[in-house]
Protein backbone atom coordinates (compact mmCIF):
# COMPACT_ATOMS: atom_id res chain seq x y z
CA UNK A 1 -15.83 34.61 -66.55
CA UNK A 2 -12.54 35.59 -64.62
CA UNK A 3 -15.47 36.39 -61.59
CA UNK A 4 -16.73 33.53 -61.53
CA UNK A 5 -13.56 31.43 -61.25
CA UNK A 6 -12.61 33.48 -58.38
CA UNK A 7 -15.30 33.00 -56.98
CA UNK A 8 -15.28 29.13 -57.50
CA UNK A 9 -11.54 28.87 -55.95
CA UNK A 10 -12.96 31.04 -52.73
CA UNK A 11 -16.08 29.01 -52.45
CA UNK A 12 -13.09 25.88 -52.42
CA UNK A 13 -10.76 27.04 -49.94
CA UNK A 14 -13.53 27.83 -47.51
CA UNK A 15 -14.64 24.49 -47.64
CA UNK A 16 -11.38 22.74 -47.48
CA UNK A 17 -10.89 25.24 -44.51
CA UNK A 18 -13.60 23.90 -42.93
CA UNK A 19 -13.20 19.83 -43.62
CA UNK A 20 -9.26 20.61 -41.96
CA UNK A 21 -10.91 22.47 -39.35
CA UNK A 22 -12.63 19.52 -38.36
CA UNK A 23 -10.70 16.71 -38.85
CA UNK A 24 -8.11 18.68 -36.37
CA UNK A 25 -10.69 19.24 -33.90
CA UNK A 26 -11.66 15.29 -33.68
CA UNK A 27 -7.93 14.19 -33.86
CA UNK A 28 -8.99 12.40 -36.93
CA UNK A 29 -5.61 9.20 -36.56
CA UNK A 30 -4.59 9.59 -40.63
CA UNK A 31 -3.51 13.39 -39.64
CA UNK A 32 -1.72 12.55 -36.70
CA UNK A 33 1.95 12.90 -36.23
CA UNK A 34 3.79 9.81 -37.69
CA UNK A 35 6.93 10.35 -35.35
CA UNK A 36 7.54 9.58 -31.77
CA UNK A 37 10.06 10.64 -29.46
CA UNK A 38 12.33 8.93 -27.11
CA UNK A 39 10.13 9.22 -24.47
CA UNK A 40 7.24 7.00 -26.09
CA UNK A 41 6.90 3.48 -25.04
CA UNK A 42 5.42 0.54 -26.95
CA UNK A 43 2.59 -1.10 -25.09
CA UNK A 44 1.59 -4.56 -27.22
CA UNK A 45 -0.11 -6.65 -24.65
CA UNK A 46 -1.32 -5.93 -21.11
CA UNK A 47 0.53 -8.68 -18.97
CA UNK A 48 -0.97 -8.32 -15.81
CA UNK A 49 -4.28 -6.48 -14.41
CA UNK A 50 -4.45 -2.71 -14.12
CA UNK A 51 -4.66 -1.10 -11.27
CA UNK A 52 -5.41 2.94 -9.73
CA UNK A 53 -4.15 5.42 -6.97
CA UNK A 54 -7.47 4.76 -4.63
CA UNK A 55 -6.20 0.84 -5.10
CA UNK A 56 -2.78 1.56 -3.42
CA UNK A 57 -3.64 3.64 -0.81
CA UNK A 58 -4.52 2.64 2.57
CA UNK A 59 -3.05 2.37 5.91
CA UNK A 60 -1.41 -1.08 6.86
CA UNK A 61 -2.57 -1.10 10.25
CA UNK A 62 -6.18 -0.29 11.70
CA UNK A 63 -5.58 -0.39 15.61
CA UNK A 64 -7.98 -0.03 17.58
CA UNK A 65 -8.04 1.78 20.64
CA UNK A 66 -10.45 0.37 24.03
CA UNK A 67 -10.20 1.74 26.33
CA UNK A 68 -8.26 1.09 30.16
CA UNK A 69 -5.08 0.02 28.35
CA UNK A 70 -6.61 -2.59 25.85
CA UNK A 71 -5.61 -2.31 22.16
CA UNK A 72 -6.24 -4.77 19.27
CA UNK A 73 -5.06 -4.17 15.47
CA UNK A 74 -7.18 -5.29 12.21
CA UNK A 75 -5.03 -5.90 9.50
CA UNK A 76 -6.08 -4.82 5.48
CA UNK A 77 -8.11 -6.83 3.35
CA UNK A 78 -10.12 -8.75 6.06
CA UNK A 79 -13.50 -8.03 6.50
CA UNK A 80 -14.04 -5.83 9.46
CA UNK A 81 -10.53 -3.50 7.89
CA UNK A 82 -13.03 -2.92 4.51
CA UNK A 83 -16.09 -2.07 6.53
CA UNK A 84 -14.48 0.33 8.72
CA UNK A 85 -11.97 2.04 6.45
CA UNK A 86 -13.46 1.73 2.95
CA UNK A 87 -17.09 2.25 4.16
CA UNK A 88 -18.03 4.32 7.31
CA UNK A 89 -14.82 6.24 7.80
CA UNK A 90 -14.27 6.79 4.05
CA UNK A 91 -17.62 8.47 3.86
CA UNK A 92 -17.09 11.20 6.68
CA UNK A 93 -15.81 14.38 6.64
CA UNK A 94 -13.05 16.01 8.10
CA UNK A 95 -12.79 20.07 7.98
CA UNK A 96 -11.11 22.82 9.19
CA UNK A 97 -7.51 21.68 9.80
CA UNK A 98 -5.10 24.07 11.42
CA UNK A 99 -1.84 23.34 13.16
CA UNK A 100 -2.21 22.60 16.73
CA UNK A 101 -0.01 25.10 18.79
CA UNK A 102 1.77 24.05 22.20
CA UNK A 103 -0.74 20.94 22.36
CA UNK A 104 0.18 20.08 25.98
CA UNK A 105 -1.84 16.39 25.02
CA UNK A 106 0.07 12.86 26.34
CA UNK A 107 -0.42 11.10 22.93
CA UNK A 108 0.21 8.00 25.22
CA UNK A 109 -2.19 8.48 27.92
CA UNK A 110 -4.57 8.99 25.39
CA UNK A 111 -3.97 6.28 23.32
CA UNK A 112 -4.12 4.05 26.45
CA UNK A 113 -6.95 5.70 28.27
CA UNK A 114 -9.36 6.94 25.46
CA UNK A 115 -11.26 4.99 23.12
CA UNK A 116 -10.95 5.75 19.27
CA UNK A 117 -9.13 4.09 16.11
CA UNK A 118 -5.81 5.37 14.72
CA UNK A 119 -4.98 4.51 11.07
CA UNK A 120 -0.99 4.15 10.98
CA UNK A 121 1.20 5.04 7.78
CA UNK A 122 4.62 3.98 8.71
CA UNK A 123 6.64 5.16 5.66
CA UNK A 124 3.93 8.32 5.29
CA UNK A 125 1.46 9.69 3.12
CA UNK A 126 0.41 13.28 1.95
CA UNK A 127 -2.76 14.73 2.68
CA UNK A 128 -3.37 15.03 -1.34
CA UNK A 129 -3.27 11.24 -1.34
CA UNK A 130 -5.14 10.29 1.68
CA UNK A 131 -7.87 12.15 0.08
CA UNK A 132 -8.11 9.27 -2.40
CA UNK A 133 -8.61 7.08 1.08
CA UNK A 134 -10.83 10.07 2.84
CA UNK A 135 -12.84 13.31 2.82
CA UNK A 136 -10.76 16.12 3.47
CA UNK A 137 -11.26 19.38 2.62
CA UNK A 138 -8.07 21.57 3.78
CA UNK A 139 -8.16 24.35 2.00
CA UNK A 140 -6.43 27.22 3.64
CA UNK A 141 -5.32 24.96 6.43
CA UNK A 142 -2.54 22.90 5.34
CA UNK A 143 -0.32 22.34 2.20
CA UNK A 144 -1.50 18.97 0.08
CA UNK A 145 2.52 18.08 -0.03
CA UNK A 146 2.89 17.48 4.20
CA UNK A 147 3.58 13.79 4.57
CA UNK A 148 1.80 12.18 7.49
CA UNK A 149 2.70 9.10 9.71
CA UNK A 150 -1.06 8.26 11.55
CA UNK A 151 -4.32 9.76 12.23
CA UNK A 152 -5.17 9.78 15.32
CA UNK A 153 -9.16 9.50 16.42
CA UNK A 154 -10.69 9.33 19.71
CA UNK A 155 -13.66 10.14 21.64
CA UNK A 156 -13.81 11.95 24.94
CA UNK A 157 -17.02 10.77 26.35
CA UNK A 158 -17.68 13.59 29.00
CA UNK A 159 -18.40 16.11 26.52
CA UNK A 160 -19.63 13.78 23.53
CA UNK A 161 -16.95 14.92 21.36
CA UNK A 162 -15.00 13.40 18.97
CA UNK A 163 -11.66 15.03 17.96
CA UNK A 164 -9.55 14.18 14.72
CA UNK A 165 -5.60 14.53 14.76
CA UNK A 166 -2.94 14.31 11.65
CA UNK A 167 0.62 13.55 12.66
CA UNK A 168 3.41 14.82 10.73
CA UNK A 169 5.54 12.61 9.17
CA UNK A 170 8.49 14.26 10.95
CA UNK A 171 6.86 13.99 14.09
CA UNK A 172 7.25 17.67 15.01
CA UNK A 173 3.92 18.80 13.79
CA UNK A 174 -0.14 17.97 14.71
CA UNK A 175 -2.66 19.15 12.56
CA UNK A 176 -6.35 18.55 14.25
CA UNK A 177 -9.62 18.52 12.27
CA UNK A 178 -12.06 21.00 13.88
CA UNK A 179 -14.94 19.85 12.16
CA UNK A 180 -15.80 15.79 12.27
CA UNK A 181 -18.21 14.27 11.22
CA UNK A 182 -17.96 11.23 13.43
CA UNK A 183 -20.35 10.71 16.98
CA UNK A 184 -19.07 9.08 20.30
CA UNK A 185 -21.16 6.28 19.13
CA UNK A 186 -19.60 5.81 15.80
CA UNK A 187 -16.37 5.38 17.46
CA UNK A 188 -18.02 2.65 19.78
CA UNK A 189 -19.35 0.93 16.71
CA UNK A 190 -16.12 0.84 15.40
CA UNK A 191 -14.23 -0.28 18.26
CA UNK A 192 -17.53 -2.50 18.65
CA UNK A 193 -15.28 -4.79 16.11
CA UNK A 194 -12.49 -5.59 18.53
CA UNK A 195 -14.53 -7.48 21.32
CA UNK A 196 -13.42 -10.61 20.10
CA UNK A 197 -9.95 -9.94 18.62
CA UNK A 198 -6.72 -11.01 20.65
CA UNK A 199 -5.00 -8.06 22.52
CA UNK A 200 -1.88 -6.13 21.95
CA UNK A 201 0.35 -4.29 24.65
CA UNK A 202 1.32 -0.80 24.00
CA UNK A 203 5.30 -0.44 24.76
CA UNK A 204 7.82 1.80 24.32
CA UNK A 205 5.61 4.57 23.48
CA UNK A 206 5.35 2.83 19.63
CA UNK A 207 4.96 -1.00 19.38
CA UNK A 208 2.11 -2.97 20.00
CA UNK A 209 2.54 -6.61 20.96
CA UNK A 210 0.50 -9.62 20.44
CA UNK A 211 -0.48 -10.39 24.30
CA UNK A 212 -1.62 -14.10 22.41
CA UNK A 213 -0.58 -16.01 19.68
CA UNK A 214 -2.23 -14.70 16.26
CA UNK A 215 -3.71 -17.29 13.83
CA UNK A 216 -1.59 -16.84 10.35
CA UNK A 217 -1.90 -18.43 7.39
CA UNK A 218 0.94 -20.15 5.14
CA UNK A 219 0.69 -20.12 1.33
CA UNK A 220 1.94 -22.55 -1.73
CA UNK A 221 1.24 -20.95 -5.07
CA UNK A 222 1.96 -22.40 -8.69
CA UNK A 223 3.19 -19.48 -10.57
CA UNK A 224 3.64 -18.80 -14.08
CA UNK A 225 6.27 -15.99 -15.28
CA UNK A 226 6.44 -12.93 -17.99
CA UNK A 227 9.03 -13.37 -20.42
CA UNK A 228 11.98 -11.61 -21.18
CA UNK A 229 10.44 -11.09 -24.57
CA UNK A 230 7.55 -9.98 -23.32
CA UNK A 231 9.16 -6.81 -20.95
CA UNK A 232 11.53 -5.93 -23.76
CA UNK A 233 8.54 -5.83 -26.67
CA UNK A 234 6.65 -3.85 -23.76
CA UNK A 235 9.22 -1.28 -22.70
CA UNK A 236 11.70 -0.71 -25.65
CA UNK A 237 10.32 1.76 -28.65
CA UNK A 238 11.80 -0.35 -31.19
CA UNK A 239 12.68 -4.42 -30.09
CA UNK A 240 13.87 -4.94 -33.68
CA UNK A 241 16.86 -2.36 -32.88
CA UNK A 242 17.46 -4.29 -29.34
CA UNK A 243 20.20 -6.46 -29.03
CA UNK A 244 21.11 -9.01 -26.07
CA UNK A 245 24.24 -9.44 -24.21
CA UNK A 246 24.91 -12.30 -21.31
CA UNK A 247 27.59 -10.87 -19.16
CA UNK A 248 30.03 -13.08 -16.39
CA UNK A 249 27.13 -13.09 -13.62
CA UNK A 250 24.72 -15.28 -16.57
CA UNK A 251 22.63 -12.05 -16.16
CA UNK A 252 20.65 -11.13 -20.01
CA UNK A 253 20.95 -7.19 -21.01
CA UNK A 254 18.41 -6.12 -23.61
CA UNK A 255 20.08 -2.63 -24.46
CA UNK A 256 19.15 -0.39 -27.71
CA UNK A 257 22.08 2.12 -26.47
CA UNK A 258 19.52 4.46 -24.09
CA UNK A 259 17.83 1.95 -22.33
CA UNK A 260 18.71 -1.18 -20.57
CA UNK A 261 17.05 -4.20 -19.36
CA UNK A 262 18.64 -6.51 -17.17
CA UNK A 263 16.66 -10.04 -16.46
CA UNK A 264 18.40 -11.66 -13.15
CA UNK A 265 17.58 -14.61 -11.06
CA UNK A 266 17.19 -17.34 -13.48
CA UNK A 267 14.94 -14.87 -15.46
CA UNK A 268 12.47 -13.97 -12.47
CA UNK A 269 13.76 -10.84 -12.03
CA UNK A 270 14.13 -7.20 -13.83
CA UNK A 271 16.12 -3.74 -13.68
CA UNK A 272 15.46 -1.39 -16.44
CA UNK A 273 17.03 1.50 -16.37
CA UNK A 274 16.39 4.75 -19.22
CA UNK A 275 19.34 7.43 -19.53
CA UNK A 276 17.22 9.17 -22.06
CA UNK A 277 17.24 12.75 -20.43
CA UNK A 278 13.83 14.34 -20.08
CA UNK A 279 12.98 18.05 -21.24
CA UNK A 280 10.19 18.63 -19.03
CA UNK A 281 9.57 20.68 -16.65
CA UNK A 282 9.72 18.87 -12.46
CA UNK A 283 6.80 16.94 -11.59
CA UNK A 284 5.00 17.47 -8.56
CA UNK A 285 5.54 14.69 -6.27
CA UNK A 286 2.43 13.35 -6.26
CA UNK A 287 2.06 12.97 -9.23
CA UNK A 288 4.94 11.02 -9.96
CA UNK A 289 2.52 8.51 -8.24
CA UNK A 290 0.29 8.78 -10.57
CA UNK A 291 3.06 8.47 -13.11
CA UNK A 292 4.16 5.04 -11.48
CA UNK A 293 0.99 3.17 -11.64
CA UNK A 294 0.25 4.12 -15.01
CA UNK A 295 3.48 3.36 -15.96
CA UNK A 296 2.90 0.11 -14.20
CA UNK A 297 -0.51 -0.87 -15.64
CA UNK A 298 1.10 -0.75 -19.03
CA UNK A 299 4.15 -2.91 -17.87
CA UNK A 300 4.03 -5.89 -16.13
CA UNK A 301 0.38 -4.93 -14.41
CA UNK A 302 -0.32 -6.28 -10.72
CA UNK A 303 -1.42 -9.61 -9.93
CA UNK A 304 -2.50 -9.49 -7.10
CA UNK A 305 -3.05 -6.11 -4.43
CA UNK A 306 -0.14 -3.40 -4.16
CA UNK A 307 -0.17 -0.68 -1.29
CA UNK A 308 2.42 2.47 -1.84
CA UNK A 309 4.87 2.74 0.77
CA UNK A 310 7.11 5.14 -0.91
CA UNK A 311 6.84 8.78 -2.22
CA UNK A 312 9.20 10.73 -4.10
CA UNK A 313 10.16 14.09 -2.19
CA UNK A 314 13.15 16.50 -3.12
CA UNK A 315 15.74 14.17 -1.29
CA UNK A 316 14.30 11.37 -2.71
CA UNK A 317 12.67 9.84 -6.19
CA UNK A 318 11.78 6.80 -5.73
CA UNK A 319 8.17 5.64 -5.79
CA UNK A 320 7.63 2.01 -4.15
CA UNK A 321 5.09 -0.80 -3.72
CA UNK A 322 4.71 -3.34 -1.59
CA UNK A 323 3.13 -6.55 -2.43
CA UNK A 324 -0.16 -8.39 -0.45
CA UNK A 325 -1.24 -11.80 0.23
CA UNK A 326 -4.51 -11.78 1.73
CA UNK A 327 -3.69 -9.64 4.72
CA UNK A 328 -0.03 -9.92 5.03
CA UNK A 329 2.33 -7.99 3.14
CA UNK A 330 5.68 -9.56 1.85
CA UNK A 331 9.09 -9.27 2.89
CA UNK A 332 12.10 -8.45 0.64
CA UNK A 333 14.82 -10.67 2.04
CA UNK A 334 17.63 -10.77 0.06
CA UNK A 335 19.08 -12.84 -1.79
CA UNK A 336 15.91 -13.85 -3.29
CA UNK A 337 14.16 -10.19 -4.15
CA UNK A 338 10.47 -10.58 -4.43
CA UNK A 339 7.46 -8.73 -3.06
CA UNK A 340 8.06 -4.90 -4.39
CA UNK A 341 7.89 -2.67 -7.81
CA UNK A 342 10.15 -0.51 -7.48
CA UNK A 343 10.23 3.15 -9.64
CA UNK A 344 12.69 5.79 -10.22
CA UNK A 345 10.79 8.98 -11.58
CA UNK A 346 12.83 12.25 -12.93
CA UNK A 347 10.80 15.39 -14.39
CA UNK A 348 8.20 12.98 -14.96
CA UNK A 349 9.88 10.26 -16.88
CA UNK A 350 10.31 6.75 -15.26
CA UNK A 351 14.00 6.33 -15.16
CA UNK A 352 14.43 2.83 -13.45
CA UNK A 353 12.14 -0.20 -12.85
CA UNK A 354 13.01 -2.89 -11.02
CA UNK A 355 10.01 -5.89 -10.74
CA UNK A 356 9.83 -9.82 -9.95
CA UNK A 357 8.29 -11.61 -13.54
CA UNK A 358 6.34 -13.89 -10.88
CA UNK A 359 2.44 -13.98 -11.86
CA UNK A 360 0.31 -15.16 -9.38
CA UNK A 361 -2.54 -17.04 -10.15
CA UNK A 362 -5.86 -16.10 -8.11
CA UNK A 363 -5.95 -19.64 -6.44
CA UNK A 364 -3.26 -21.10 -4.38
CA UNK A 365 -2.37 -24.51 -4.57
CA UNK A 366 -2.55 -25.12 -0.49
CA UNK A 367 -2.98 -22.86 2.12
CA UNK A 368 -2.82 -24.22 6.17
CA UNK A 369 -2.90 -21.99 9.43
CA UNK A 370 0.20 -21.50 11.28
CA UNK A 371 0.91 -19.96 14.41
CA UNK A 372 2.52 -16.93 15.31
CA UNK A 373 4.05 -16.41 18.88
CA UNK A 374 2.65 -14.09 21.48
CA UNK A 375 2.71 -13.41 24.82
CA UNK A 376 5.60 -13.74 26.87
CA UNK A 377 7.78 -15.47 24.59
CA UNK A 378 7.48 -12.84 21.56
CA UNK A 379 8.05 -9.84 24.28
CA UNK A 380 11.06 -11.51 25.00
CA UNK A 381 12.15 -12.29 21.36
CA UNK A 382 11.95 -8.76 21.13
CA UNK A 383 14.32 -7.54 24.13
CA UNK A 384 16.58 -9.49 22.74
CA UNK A 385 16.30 -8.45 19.19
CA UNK A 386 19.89 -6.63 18.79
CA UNK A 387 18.11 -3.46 16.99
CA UNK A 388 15.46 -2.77 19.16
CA UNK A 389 15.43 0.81 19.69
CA UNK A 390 15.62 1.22 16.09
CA UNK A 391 11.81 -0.83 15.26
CA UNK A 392 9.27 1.44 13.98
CA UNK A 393 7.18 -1.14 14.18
CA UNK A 394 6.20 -5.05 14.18
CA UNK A 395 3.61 -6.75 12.21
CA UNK A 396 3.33 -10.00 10.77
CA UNK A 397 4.62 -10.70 7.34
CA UNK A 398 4.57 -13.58 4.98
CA UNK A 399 8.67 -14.64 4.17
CA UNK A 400 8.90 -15.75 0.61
CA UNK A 401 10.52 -18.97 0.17
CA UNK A 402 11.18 -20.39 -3.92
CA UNK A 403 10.51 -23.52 -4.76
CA UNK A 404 10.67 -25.51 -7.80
CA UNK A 405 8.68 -26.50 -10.64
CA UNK A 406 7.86 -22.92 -10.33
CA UNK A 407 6.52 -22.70 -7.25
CA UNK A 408 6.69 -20.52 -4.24
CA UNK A 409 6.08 -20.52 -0.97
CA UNK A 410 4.87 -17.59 2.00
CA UNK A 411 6.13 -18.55 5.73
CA UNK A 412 4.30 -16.62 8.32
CA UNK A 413 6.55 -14.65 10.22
CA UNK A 414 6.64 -12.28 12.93
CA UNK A 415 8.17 -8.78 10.91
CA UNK A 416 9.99 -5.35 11.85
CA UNK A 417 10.74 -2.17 10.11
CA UNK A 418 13.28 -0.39 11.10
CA UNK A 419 14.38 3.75 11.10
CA UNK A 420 16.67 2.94 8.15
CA UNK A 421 13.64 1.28 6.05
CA UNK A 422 14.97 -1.98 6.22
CA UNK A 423 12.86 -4.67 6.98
CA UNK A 424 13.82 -8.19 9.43
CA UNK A 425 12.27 -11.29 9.99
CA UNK A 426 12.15 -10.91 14.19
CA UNK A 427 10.35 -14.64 14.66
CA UNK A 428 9.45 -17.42 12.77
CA UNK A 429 6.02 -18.83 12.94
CA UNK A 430 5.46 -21.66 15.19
CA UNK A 431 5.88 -25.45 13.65
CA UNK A 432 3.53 -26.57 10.65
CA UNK A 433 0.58 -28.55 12.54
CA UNK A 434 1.36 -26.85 16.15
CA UNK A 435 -1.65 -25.34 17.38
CA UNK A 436 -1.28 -23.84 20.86
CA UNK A 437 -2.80 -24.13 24.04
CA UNK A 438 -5.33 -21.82 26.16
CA UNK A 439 -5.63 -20.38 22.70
CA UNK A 440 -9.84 -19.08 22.25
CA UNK A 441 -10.95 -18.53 18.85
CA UNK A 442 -13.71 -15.94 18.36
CA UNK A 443 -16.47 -18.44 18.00
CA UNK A 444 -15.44 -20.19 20.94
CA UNK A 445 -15.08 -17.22 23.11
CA UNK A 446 -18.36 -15.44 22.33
CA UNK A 447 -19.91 -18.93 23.07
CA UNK A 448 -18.22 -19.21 26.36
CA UNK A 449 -19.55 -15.30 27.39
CA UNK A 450 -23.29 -16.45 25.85
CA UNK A 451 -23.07 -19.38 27.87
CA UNK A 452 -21.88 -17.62 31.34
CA UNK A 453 -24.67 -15.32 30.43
CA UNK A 454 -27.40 -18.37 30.54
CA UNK A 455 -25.89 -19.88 33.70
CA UNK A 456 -25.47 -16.20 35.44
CA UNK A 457 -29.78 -15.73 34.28
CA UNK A 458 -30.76 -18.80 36.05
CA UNK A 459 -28.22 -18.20 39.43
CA UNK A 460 -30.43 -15.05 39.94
CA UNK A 461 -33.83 -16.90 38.84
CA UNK A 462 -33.01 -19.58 41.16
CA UNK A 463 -32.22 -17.01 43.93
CA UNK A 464 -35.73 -15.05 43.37
């Protein structure tokens, strides 16, 4: 009898062994832990849409190299930008990168003289990150940490080759891709997409100029805006524990004693800041990047497209983002801040946040083209532009401009950045309903060629 009950209890433990064993190995939620720890955050309602690391990546300039001196740039998110970035040159490979020893090349003699496309990072990327954009493989070449400024990639006809080159972000090191999978005639298709875009000047071994003025567009939008209620519910563990202090400035502070959330300009505005300390281990930089957008996507979201302009490094640990209309990015210009999300990341913990509550719909209320300057009279803007040996480089920008009834406005503008980081408005677009003169569209040029085509065909059939 004894026997039997033993052997009754055994037969029960086994199986009560094996029902735990499996409900731990399918994470079954009733035997789940039932505390959380500073670090957790409360995610109740996705504000805004998600977004990914291949969605921030890209270059902000495609220029486009043609040749005897000629340059023209293609901006993101236009059509000719997504067919030559995100289609052909995203699905090529690039192998065998070394570092390119006592080069003896004149970057600017080939830039002007050679034809091929250069994709320009101004604030850098790693090569562990541009693999999101293309196909590397650099494995036992170079370290996935070095931050770049450009590619470089050009085609030198007379041998039918077509060499690949990686610019260090410090500018003191070239890494070249010995293997590309890219023809001389791949680089004239690409290039193939300039023929009818306006031209740039190459000067001071850096800038390119608009040798025309460039049609811009100008921008009212309607906006609505997240609530107060609606970041602290998303970013606090516990909002019932939260309590809310207006200090001198009229500025709200949502504070549970280890975090902080500060809501500035008239409630369009946040810093959140979390002195919890983290116990884990350093983060590799990248991905604190991957951190940040995650962290994003659960807090605020994007509404509309995002490109990553800063990466954390030892010096540094900030991770930034820089907001898109169309194909212009947006200015900060103080003292209305607008146009980046702005991270702090420590040993993989987001530490500050700093965002506008501004939702954009997908529609704009009005759009109308504006003019931006070229020529003669931008060059000159430019020598007298009090900073100019410090512009990395110009590009046009929209300048935000608030309006009310909760609205908001994007100016056209000519844009630099600058060595520090900063970024200036360097011209204003030309007067609403100005449209310049001696100024050929694309349409109107190609049908000026096709028609000095016809009258050139029947010169020489009249001749014969």
């Amino acid at each position: 009898m004894i026997e039997r009950a033993k052997t009754g209890i055994l037969i029960l433990l086994v199986a009560l062994s094996l029902v735990q064993t499996y409900f731990l190995a399918y994470r079954m939620p009733w035997l789940g832990t039932t505390t959380r720890s500073d670090q957790d955050y409360v995610n109740t309602e996705l504000l805004g849409q998600g977004s990914n690391v291949e969605q921030v990546v890209f270059p902000e300039e495609l220029i486009l190299h043609l040749g005897s001196d000629e340059h023209a740039m293609i901006y993101p998110n236009t059509q000719f930008y997504e067919l030559i970035v995100r289609q052909r040159l995203a699905s090529r490979e690039f192998k065998g990168f070394q570092v390119l020893v006592n080069p003896g090349l004149n970057w600017e003699e080939i830039r002007r003289e050679h034809k091929g496309i250069e994709l320009s990072f101004t604030k850098g990327i790693s090569f562990e990150l541009l693999k999101k954009l293309m196909k590397l493989d650099t494995e036992g070449g170079v370290q996935d940490s070095v931050m770049l400024s450009g590619v470089l990639i050009f085609a030198q006809e007379e041998s039918e080759e077509v060499l690949a080159y990686f610019f260090d972000q410090n500018g003191s090191t070239v890494y070249q891709a010995l293997h590309v999978d890219l023809t001389v005639k791949d680089i004239g298709d690409y290039i193939g997409f300039g023929q009818y875009l306006p031209r740039f000047t190459y000067m001071h071994g850096q800038l390119y100029v608009a040798n025309e003025p460039i049609q811009a567009t100008e921008y009212l939008y309607s906006y609505e805006v997240f609530t107060p209620e609606q970041m602290q519910r998303s970013l606090f563990f516990d909002s019932s524990t939260t309590r809310a202090i207006v200090n001198r400035s009229g500025s709200q502070i949502y504070t549970d004693g280890k975090r902080g959330l500060k809501v500035e300009q008239n409630g369009l505005w946040i810093s959140y800041t979390n002195s919890v300390a983290s116990q884990s281990s350093s983060a590799a930089f990248n991905e604190n990047v991957y951190l940040a957008v995650d962290f994003v996507n659960q807090h605020g979201g994007w509404d509309t497209t995002y490109q990553l302009v800063n990466i954390p490094t030892v010096e540094e640990r900030y991770v930034r983002f820089r907001k898109y209309i169309d194909q212009y990015p947006v200015i900060d210009i103080s003292p209305f801040h607008y146009g980046y999300v702005h991270l702090g990341v420590q040993q993989g913990v987001v530490v500050e946040y700093e965002r506008s509550l501004i939702k954009l719909p997908q529609q704009e209320e009005r759009k109308e083209i504006r003019w931006l300057y070229g020529g003669n009279l931008l060059q000159n803007q430019l020598e007298t532009y009090g900073r100019t040996d410090e512009i990395v480089t110009i590009y046009p920008a929209l300048k935000v401009v608030p309006q009310q009834e909760q609205r908001i406005e994007f100016l056209p503008v000519w844009a630099v950045l600058l060595e520090d980081g900063s970024e200036e408005v360097l011209m204003d677009a030309m007067p609403a309903g100005y449209e310049p003169k001696h100024t050929v569209t694309t349409e109107t040029k190609k049908e000026t060629e096709d028609q000095e085509q016809q009258e050139k065909q029947e010169q020489e059939e009249q001749q014969q």
